[in-house]
N, C-alpha and C. Protein backbone atom coordinates (compact mmCIF):
# COMPACT_ATOMS: atom_id res chain seq x y z
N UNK A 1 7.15 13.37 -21.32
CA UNK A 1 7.04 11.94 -21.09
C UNK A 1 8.32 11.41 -20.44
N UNK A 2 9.55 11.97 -20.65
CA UNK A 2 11.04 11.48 -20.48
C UNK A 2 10.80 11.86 -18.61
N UNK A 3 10.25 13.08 -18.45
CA UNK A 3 10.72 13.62 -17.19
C UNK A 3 9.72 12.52 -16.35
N UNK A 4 8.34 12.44 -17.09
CA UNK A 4 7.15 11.86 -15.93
C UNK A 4 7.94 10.30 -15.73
N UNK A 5 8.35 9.64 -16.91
CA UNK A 5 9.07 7.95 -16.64
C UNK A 5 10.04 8.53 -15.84
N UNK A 6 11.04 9.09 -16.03
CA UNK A 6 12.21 8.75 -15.25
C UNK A 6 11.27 9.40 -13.24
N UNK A 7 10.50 10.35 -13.22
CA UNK A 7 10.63 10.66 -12.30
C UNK A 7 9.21 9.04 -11.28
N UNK A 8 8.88 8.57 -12.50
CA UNK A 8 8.13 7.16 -11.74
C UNK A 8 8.53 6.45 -11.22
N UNK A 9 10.15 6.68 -11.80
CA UNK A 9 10.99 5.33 -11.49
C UNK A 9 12.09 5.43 -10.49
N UNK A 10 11.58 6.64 -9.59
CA UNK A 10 12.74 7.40 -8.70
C UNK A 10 11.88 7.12 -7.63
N UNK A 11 10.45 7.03 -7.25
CA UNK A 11 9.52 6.25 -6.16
C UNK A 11 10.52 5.70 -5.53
N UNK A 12 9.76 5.62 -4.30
CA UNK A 12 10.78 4.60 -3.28
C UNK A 12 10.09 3.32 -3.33
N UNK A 13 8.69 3.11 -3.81
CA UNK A 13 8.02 2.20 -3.88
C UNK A 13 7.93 1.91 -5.51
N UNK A 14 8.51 0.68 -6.46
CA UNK A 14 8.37 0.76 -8.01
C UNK A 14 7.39 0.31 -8.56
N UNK A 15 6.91 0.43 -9.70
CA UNK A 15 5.89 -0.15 -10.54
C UNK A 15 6.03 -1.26 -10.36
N UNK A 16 5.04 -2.42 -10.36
CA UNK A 16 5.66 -3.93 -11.12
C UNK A 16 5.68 -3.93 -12.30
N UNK A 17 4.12 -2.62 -12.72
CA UNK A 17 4.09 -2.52 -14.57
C UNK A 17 3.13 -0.82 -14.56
N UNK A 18 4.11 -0.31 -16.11
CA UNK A 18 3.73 0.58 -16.39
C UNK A 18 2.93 1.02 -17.93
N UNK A 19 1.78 0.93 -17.63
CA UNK A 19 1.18 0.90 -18.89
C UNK A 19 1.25 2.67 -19.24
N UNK A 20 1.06 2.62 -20.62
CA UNK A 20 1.16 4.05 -21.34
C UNK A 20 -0.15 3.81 -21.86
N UNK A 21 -1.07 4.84 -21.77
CA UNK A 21 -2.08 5.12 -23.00
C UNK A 21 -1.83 5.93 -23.72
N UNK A 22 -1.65 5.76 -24.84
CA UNK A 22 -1.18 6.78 -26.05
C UNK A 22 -2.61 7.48 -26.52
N UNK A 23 -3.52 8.37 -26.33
CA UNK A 23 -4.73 8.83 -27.17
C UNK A 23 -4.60 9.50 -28.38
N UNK A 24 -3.92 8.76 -29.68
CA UNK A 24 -4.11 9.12 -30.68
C UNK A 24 -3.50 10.17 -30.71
N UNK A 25 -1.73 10.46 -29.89
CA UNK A 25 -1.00 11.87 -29.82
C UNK A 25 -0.63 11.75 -31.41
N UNK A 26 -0.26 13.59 -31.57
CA UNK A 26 0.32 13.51 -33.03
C UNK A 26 1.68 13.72 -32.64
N UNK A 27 2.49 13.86 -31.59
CA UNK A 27 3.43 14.02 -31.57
C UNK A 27 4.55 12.55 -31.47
N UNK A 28 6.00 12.68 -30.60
CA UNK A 28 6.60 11.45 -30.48
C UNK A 28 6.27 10.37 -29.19
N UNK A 29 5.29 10.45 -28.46
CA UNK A 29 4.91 9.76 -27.19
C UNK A 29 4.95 8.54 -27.58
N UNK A 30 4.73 8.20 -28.39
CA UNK A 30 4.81 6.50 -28.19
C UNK A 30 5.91 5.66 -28.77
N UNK A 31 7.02 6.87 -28.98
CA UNK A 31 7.96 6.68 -29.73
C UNK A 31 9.43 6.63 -28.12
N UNK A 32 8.89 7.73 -27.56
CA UNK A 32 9.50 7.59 -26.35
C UNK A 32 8.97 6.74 -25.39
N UNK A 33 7.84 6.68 -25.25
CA UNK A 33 7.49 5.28 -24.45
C UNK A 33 8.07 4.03 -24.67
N UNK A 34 7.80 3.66 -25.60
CA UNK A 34 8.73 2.64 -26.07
C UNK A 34 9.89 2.48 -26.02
N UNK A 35 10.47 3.47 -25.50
CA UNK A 35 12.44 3.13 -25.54
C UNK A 35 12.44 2.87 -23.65
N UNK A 36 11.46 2.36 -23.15
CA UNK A 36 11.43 2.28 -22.12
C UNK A 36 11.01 0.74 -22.17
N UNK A 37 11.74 -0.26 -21.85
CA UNK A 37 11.40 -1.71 -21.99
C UNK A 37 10.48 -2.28 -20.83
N UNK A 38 10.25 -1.49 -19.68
CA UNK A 38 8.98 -2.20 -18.83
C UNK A 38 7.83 -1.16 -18.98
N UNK A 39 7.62 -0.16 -19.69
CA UNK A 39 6.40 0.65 -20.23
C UNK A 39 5.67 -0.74 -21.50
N UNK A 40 4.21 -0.67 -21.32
CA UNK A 40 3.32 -1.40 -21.84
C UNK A 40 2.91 -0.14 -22.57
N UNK A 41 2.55 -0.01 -23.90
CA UNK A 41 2.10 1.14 -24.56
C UNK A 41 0.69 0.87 -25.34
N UNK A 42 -0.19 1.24 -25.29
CA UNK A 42 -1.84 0.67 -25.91
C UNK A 42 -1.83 2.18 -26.52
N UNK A 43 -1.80 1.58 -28.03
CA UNK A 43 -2.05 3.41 -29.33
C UNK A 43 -3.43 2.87 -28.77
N UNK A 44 -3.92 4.39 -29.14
CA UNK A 44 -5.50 4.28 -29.35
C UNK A 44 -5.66 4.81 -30.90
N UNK A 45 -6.80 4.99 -31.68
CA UNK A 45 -6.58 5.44 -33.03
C UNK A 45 -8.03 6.49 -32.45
N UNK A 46 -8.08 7.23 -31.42
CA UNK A 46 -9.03 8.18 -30.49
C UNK A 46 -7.94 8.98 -29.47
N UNK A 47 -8.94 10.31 -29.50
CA UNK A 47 -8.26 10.20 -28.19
C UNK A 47 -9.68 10.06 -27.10
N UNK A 48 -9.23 9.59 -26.33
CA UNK A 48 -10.36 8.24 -25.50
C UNK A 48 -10.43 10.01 -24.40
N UNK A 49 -9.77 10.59 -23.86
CA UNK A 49 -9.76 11.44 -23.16
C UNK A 49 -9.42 10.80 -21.50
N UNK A 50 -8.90 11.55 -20.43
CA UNK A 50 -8.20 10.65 -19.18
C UNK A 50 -9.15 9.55 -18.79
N UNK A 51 -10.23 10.12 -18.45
CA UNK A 51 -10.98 8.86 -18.15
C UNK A 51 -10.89 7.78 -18.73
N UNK A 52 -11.49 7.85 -19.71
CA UNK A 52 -11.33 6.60 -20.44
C UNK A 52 -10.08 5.88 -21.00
N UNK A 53 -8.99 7.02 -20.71
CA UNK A 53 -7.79 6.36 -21.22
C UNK A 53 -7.47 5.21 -19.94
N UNK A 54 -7.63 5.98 -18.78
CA UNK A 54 -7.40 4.70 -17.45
C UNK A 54 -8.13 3.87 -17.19
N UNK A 55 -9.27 3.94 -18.07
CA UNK A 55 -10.05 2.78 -17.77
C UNK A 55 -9.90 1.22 -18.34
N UNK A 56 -9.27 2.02 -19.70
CA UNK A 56 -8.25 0.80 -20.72
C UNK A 56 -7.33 0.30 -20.06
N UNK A 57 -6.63 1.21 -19.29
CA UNK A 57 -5.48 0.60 -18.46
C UNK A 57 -6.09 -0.34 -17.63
N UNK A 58 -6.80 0.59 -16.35
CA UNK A 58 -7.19 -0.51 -15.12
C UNK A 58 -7.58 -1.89 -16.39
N UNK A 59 -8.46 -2.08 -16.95
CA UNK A 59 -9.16 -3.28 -18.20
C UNK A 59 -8.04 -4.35 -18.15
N UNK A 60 -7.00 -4.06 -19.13
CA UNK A 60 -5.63 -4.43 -19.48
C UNK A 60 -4.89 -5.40 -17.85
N UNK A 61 -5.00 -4.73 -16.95
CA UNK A 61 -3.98 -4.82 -15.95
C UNK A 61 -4.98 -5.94 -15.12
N UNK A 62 -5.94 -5.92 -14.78
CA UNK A 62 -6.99 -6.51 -14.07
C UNK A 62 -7.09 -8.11 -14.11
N UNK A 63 -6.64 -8.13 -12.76
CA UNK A 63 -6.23 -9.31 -12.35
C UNK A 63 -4.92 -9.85 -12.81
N UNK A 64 -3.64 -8.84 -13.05
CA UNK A 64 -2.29 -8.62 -12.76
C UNK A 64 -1.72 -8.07 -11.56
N UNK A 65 -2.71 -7.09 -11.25
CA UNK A 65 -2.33 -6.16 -10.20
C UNK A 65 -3.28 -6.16 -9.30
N UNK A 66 -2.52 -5.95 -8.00
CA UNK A 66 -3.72 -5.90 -6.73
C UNK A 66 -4.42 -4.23 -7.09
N UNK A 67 -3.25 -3.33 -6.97
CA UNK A 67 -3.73 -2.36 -6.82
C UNK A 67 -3.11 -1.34 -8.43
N UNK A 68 -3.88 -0.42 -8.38
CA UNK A 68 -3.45 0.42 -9.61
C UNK A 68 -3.15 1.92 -9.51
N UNK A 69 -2.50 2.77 -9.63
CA UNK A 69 -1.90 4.33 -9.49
C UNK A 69 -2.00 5.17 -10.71
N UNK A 70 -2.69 6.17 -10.72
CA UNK A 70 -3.09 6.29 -12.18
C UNK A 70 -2.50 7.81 -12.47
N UNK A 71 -1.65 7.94 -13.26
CA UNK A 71 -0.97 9.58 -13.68
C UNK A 71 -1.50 10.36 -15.06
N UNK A 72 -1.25 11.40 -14.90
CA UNK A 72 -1.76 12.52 -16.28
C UNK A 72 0.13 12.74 -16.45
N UNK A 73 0.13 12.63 -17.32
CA UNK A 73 2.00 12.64 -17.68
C UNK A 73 2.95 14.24 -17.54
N UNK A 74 2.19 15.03 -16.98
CA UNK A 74 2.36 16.24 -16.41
C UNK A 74 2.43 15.90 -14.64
N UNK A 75 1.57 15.04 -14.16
CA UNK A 75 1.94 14.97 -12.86
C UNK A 75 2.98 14.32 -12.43
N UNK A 76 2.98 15.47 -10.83
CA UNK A 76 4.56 14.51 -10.60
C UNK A 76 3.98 14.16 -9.06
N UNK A 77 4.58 13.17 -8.04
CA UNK A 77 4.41 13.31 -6.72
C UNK A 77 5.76 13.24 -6.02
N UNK A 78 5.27 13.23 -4.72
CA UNK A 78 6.48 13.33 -3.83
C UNK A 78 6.86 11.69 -3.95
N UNK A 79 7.99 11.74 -3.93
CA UNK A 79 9.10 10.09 -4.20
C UNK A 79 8.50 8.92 -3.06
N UNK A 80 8.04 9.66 -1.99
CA UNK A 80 7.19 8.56 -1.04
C UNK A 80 5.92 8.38 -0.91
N UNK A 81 5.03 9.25 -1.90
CA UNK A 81 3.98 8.92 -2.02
C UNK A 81 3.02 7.71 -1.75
N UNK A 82 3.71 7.04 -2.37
CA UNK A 82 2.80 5.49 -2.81
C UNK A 82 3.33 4.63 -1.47
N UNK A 83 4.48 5.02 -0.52
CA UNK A 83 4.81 4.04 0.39
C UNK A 83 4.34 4.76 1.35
N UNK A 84 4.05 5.50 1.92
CA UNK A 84 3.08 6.55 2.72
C UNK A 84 1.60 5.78 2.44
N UNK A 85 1.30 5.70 1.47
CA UNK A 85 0.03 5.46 0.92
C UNK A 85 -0.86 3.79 1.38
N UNK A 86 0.35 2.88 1.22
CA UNK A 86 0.50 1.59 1.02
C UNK A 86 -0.28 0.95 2.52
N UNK A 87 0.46 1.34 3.21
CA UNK A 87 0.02 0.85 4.68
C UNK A 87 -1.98 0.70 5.18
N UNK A 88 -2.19 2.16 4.87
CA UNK A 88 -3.48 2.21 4.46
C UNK A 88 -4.51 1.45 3.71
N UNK A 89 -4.11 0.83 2.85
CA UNK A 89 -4.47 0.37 1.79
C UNK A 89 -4.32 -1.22 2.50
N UNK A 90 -3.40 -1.34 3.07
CA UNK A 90 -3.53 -2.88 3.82
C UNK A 90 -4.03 -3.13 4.88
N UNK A 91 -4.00 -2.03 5.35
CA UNK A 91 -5.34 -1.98 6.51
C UNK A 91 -6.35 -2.09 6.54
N UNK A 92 -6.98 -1.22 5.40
CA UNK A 92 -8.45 -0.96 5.35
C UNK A 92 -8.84 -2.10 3.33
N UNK A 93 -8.27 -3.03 3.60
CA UNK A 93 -8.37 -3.97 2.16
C UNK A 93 -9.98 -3.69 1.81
N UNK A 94 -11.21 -3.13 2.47
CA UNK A 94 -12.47 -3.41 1.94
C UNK A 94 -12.95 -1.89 0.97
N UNK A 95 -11.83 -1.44 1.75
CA UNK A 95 -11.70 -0.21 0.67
C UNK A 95 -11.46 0.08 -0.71
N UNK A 96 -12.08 0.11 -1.71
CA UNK A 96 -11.48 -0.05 -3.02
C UNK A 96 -10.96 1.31 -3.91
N UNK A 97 -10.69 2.64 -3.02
CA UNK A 97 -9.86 3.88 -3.56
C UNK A 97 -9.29 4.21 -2.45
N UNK A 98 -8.35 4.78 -2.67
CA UNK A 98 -7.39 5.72 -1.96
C UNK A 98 -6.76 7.16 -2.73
N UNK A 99 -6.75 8.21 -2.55
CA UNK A 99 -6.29 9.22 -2.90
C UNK A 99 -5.55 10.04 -2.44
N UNK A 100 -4.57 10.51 -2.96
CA UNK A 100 -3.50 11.32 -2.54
C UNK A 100 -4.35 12.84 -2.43
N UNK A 101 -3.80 13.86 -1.80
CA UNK A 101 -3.93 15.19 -1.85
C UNK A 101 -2.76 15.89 -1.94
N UNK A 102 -2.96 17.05 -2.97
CA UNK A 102 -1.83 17.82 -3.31
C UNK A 102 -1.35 18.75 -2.52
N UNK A 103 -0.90 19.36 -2.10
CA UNK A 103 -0.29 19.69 -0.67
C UNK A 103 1.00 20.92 -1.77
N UNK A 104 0.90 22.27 -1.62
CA UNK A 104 2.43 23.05 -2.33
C UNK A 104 1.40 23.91 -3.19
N UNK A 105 1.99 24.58 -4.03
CA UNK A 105 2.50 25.30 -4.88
C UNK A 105 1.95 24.23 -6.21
N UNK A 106 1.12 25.03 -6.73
CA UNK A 106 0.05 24.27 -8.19
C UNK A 106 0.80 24.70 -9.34
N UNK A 107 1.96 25.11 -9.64
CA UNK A 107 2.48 26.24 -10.64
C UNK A 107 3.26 25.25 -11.65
């Protein structure tokens, strides 16, 4: 969790907001989320599984945010991702997804 926040926050493009879904971990995740003061953290007392964990998010965020970026806390991307990404996304506004492709070494 330490490596996926700090490496979100190394983007060249930043969050405005970073929600955490916690699915009912038994470990310290929401203990480290929390020492992060612009992470939003929602326990679940489930684990909701990814889908449904981002769906709480997008829920939560909707009509805060134009747009939403959604991570598994194991993924990482390249630091320009989302500003690579962005332009697109203002171009084609009738579009309502955009997706990255993974491109390297899966290891």
């Amino acid at each position: 969790m330490i490596v996926a926040y700090s490496a979100l926050l190394s983007h060249t493009v930043l969050p405005q907001e970073v929600i955490v879904i916690d699915n009912a971990s038994s470990d310290a995740s929401v203990e480290i989320a929390r020492r992060y003061a612009s992470a939003r953290v929602l326990k679940q007392s489930e684990n909701l599984g990814f889908a449904r964990g981002i769906n709480v998010a997008i829920q939560v965020s909707a009509g805060e945010s134009e747009w939403s970026a959604l991570f598994n806390p194991d993924a990482f991307s390249d630091l320009q991702w989302l500003e690579a990404l962005l332009p697109a996304a203002i171009e084609y506004p009738t579009v309502n997804v955009f997706l990255a492709r993974q491109i390297g070494e899966t290891t």
